[in-house]
C-alpha atoms as a PDB file:
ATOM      1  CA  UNK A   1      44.714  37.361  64.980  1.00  0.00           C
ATOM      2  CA  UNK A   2      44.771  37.805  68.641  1.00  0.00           C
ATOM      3  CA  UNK A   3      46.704  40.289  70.492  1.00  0.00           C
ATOM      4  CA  UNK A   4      46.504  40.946  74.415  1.00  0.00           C
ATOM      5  CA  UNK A   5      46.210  44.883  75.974  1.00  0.00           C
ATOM      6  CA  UNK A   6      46.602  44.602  79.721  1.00  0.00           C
ATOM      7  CA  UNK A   7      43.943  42.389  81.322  1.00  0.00           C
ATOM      8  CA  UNK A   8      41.891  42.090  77.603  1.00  0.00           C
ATOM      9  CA  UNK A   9      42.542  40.001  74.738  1.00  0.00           C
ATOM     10  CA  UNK A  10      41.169  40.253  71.911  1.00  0.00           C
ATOM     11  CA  UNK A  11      40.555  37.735  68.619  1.00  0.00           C
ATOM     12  CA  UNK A  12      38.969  38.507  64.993  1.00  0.00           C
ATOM     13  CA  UNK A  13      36.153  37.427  64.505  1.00  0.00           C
ATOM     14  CA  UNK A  14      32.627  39.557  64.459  1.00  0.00           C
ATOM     15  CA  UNK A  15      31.211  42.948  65.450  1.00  0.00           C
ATOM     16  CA  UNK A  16      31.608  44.285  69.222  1.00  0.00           C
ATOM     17  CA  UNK A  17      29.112  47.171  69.825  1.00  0.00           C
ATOM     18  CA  UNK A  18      30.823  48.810  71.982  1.00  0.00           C
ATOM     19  CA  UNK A  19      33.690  49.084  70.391  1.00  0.00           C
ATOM     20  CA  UNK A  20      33.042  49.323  66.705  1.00  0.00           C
ATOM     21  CA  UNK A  21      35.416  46.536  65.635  1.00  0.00           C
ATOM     22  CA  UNK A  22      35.579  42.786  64.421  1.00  0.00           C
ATOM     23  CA  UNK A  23      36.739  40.971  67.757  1.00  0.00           C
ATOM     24  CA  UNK A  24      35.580  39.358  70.716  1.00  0.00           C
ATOM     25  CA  UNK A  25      37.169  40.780  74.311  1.00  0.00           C
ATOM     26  CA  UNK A  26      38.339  37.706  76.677  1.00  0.00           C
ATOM     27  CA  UNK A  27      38.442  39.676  79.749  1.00  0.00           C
ATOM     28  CA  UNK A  28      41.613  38.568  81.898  1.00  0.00           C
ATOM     29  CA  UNK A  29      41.329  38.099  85.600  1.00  0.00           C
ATOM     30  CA  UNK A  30      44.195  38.412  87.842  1.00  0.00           C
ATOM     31  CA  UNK A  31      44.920  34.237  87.610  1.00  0.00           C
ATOM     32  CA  UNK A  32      43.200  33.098  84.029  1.00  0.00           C
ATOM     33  CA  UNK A  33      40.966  33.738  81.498  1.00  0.00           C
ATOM     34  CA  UNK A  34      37.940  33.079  80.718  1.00  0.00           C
ATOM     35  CA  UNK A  35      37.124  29.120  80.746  1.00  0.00           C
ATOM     36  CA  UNK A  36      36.462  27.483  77.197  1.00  0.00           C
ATOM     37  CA  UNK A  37      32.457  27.115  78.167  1.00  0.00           C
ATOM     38  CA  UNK A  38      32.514  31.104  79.684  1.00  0.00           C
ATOM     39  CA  UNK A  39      34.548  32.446  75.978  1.00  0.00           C
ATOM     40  CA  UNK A  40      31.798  29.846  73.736  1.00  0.00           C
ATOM     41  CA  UNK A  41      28.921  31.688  75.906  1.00  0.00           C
ATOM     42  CA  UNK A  42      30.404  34.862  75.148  1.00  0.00           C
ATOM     43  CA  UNK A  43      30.502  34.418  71.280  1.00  0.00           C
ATOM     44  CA  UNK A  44      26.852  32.776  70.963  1.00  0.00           C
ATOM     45  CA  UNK A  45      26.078  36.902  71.987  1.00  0.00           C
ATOM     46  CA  UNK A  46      26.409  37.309  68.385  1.00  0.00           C
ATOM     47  CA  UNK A  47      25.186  34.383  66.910  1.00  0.00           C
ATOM     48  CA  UNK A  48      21.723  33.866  68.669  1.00  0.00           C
ATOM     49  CA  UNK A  49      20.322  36.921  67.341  1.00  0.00           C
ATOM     50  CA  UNK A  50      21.227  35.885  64.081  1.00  0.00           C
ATOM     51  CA  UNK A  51      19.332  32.492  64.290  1.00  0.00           C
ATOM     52  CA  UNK A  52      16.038  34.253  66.164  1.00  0.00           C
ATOM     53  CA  UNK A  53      15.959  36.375  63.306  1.00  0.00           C
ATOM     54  CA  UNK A  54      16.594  33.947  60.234  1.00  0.00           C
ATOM     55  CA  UNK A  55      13.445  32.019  62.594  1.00  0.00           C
ATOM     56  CA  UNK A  56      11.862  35.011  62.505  1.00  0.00           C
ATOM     57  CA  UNK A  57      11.613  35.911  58.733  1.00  0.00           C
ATOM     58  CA  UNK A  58      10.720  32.384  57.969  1.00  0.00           C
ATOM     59  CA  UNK A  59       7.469  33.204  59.902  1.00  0.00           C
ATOM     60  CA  UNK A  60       7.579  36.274  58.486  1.00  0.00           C
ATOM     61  CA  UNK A  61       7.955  35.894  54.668  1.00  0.00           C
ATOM     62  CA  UNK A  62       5.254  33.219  54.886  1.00  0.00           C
ATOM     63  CA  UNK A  63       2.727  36.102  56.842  1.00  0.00           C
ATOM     64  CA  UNK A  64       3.125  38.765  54.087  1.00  0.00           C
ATOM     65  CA  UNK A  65       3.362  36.297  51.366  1.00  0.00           C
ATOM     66  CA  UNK A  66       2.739  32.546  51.790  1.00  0.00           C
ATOM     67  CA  UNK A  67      -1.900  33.820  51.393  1.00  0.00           C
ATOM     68  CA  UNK A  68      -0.760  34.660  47.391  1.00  0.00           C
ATOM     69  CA  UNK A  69      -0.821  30.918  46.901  1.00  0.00           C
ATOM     70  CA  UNK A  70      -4.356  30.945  48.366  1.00  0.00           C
ATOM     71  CA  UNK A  71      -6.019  33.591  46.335  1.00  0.00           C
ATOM     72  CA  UNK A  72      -9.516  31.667  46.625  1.00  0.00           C
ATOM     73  CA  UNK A  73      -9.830  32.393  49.929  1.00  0.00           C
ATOM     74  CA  UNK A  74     -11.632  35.286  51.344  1.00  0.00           C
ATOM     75  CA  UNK A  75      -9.542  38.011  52.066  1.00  0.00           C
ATOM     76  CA  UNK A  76     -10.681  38.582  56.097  1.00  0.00           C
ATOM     77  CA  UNK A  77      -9.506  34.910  57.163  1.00  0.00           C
ATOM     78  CA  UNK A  78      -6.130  35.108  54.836  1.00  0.00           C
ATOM     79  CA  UNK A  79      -5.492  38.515  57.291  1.00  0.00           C
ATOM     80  CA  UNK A  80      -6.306  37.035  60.248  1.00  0.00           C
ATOM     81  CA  UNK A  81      -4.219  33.675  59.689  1.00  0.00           C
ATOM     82  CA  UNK A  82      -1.332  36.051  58.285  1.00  0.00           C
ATOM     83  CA  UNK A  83      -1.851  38.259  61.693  1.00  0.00           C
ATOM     84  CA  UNK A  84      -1.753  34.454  63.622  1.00  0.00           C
ATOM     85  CA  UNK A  85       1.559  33.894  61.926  1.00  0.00           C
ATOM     86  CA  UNK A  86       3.652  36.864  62.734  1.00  0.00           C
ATOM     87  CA  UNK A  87       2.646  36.371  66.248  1.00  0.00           C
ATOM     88  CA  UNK A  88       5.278  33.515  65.788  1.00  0.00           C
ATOM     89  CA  UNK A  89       7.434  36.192  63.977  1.00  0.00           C
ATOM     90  CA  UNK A  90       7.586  38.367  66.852  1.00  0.00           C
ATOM     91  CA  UNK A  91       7.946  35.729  69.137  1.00  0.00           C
ATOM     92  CA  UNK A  92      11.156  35.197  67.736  1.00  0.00           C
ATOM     93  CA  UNK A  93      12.213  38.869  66.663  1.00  0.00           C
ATOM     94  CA  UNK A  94      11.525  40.939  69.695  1.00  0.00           C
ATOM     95  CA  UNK A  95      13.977  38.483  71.653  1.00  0.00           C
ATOM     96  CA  UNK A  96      16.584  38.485  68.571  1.00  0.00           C
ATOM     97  CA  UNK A  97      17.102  41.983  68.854  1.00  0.00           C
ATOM     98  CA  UNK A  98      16.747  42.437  72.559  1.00  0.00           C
ATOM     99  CA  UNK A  99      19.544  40.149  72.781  1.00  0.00           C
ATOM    100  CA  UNK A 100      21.321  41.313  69.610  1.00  0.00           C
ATOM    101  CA  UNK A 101      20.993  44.979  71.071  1.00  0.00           C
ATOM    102  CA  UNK A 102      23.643  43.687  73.359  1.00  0.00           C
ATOM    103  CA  UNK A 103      26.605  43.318  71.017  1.00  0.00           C
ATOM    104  CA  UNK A 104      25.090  45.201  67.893  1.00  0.00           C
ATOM    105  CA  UNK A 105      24.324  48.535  66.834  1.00  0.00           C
ATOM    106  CA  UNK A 106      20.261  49.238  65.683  1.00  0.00           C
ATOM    107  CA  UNK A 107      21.587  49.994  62.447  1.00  0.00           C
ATOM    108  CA  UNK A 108      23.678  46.406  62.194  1.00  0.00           C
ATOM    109  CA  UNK A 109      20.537  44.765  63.642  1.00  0.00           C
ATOM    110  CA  UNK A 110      18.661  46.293  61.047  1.00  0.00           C
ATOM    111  CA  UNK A 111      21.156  45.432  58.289  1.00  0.00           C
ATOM    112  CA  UNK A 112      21.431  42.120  59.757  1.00  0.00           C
ATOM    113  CA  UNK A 113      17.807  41.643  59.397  1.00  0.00           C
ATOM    114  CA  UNK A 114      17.610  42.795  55.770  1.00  0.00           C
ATOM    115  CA  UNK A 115      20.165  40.457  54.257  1.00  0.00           C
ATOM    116  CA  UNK A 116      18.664  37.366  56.739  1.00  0.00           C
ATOM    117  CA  UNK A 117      15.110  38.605  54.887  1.00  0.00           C
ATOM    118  CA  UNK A 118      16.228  38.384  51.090  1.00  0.00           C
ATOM    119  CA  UNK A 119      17.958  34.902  51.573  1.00  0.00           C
ATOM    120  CA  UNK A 120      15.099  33.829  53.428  1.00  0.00           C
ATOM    121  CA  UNK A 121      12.820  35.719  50.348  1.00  0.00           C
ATOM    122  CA  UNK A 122      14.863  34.183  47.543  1.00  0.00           C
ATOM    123  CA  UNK A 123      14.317  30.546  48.864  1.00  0.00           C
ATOM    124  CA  UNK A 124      10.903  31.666  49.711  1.00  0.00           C
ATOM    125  CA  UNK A 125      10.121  32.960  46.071  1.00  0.00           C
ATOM    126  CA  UNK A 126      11.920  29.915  44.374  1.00  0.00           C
ATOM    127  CA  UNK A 127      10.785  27.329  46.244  1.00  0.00           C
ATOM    128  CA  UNK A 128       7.485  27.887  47.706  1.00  0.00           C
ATOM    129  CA  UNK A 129       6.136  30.408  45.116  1.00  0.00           C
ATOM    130  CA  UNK A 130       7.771  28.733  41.810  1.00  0.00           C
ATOM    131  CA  UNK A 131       8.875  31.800  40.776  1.00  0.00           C
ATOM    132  CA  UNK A 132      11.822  31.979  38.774  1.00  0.00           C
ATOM    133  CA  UNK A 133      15.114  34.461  39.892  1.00  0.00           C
ATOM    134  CA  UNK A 134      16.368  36.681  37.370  1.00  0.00           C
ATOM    135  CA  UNK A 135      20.161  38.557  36.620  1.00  0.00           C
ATOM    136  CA  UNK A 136      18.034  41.351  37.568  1.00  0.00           C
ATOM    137  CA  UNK A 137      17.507  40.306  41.157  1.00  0.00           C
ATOM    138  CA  UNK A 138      20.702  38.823  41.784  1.00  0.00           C
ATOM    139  CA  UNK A 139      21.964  42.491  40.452  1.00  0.00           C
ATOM    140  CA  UNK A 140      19.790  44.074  42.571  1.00  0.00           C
ATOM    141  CA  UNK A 141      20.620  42.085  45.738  1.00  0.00           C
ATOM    142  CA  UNK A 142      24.181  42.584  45.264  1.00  0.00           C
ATOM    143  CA  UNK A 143      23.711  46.494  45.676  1.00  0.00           C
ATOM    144  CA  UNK A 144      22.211  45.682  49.153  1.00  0.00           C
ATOM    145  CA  UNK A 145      24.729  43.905  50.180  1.00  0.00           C
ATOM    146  CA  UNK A 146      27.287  46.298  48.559  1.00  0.00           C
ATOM    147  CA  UNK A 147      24.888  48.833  51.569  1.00  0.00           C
ATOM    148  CA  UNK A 148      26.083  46.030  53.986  1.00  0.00           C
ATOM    149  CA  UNK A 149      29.768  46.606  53.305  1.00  0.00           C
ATOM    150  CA  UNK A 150      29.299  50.367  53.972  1.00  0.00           C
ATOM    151  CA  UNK A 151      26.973  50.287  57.119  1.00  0.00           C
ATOM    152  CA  UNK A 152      29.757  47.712  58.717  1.00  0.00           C
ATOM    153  CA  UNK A 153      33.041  49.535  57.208  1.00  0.00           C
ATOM    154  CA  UNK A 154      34.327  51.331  59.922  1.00  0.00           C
ATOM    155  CA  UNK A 155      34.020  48.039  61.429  1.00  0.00           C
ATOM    156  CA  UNK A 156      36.033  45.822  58.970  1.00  0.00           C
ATOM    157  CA  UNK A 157      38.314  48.045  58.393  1.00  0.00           C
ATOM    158  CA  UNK A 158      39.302  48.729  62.129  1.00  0.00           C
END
């Protein structure tokens, strides 16, 4: 819902650092608010970081794992092409949580970045790495995100 305090509205939607809660602010000026382009500018604040990072872990789950389908190789050039690839990765996820340090917490960045990391992993492992996915693993999954819900409470339950 939205609901207007003085010169700030507010609307539902995701996680404001500074103040703990689901909504983005529309600061008021004396005349209007912001413009439709201005309040879309606003909200991609919390969305960019969440694409850099999804890039990110792509570039990363293929560093740590994507040389285990290459086992023949020696084991110095599998390093140094795995080093090559999370340059990528941290071409992507210093800027994802610089910006994302702007409107998140560490600890939601972090948690952001976990959850973005086993969706990436369970396409990874399926896909890529023929590896089948278990009831175990969706069990296990489902208590990190259960860690989600707590590390973000005090923020969906405002």
């Amino acid at each position: 819902g939205k609901t207007t305090m003085g010169n700030i509205s507010r609307t539902s939607i995701l996680p404001n650092k500074k103040s703990k809660s689901l909504y983005f602010f529309t600061l008021k000026n004396k005349r209007n608010t912001l413009s439709a382009t201005q309040q879309q500018r606003q909200n991609m604040k919390y969305i960019y970081p969440i694409i850099l990072l999804a890039v990110s872990n792509i570039f990363m789950t293929f560093a740590w794992y994507g040389h285990l389908r290459f086992k023949s190789h020696g084991l110095w050039s599998v390093i140094l092409i795995s080093w090559l690839i999370a340059f990528f990765e941290y071409c992507f996820q210093v800027p994802a949580n610089r910006l994302g340090h702007e409107v998140y917490s560490v600890t939601q960045l972090k948690v952001i970045q976990e959850v973005i990391t086993l969706a990436i992993f369970i396409v990874f492992s399926i896909f890529y790495m023929k590896e089948g996915f278990h009831w175990n693993h969706a069990v296990g999954f489902l208590l990190i995100l259960l860690a989600v819900f707590f590390i973000f409470k005090k923020i969906i339950f405002y």
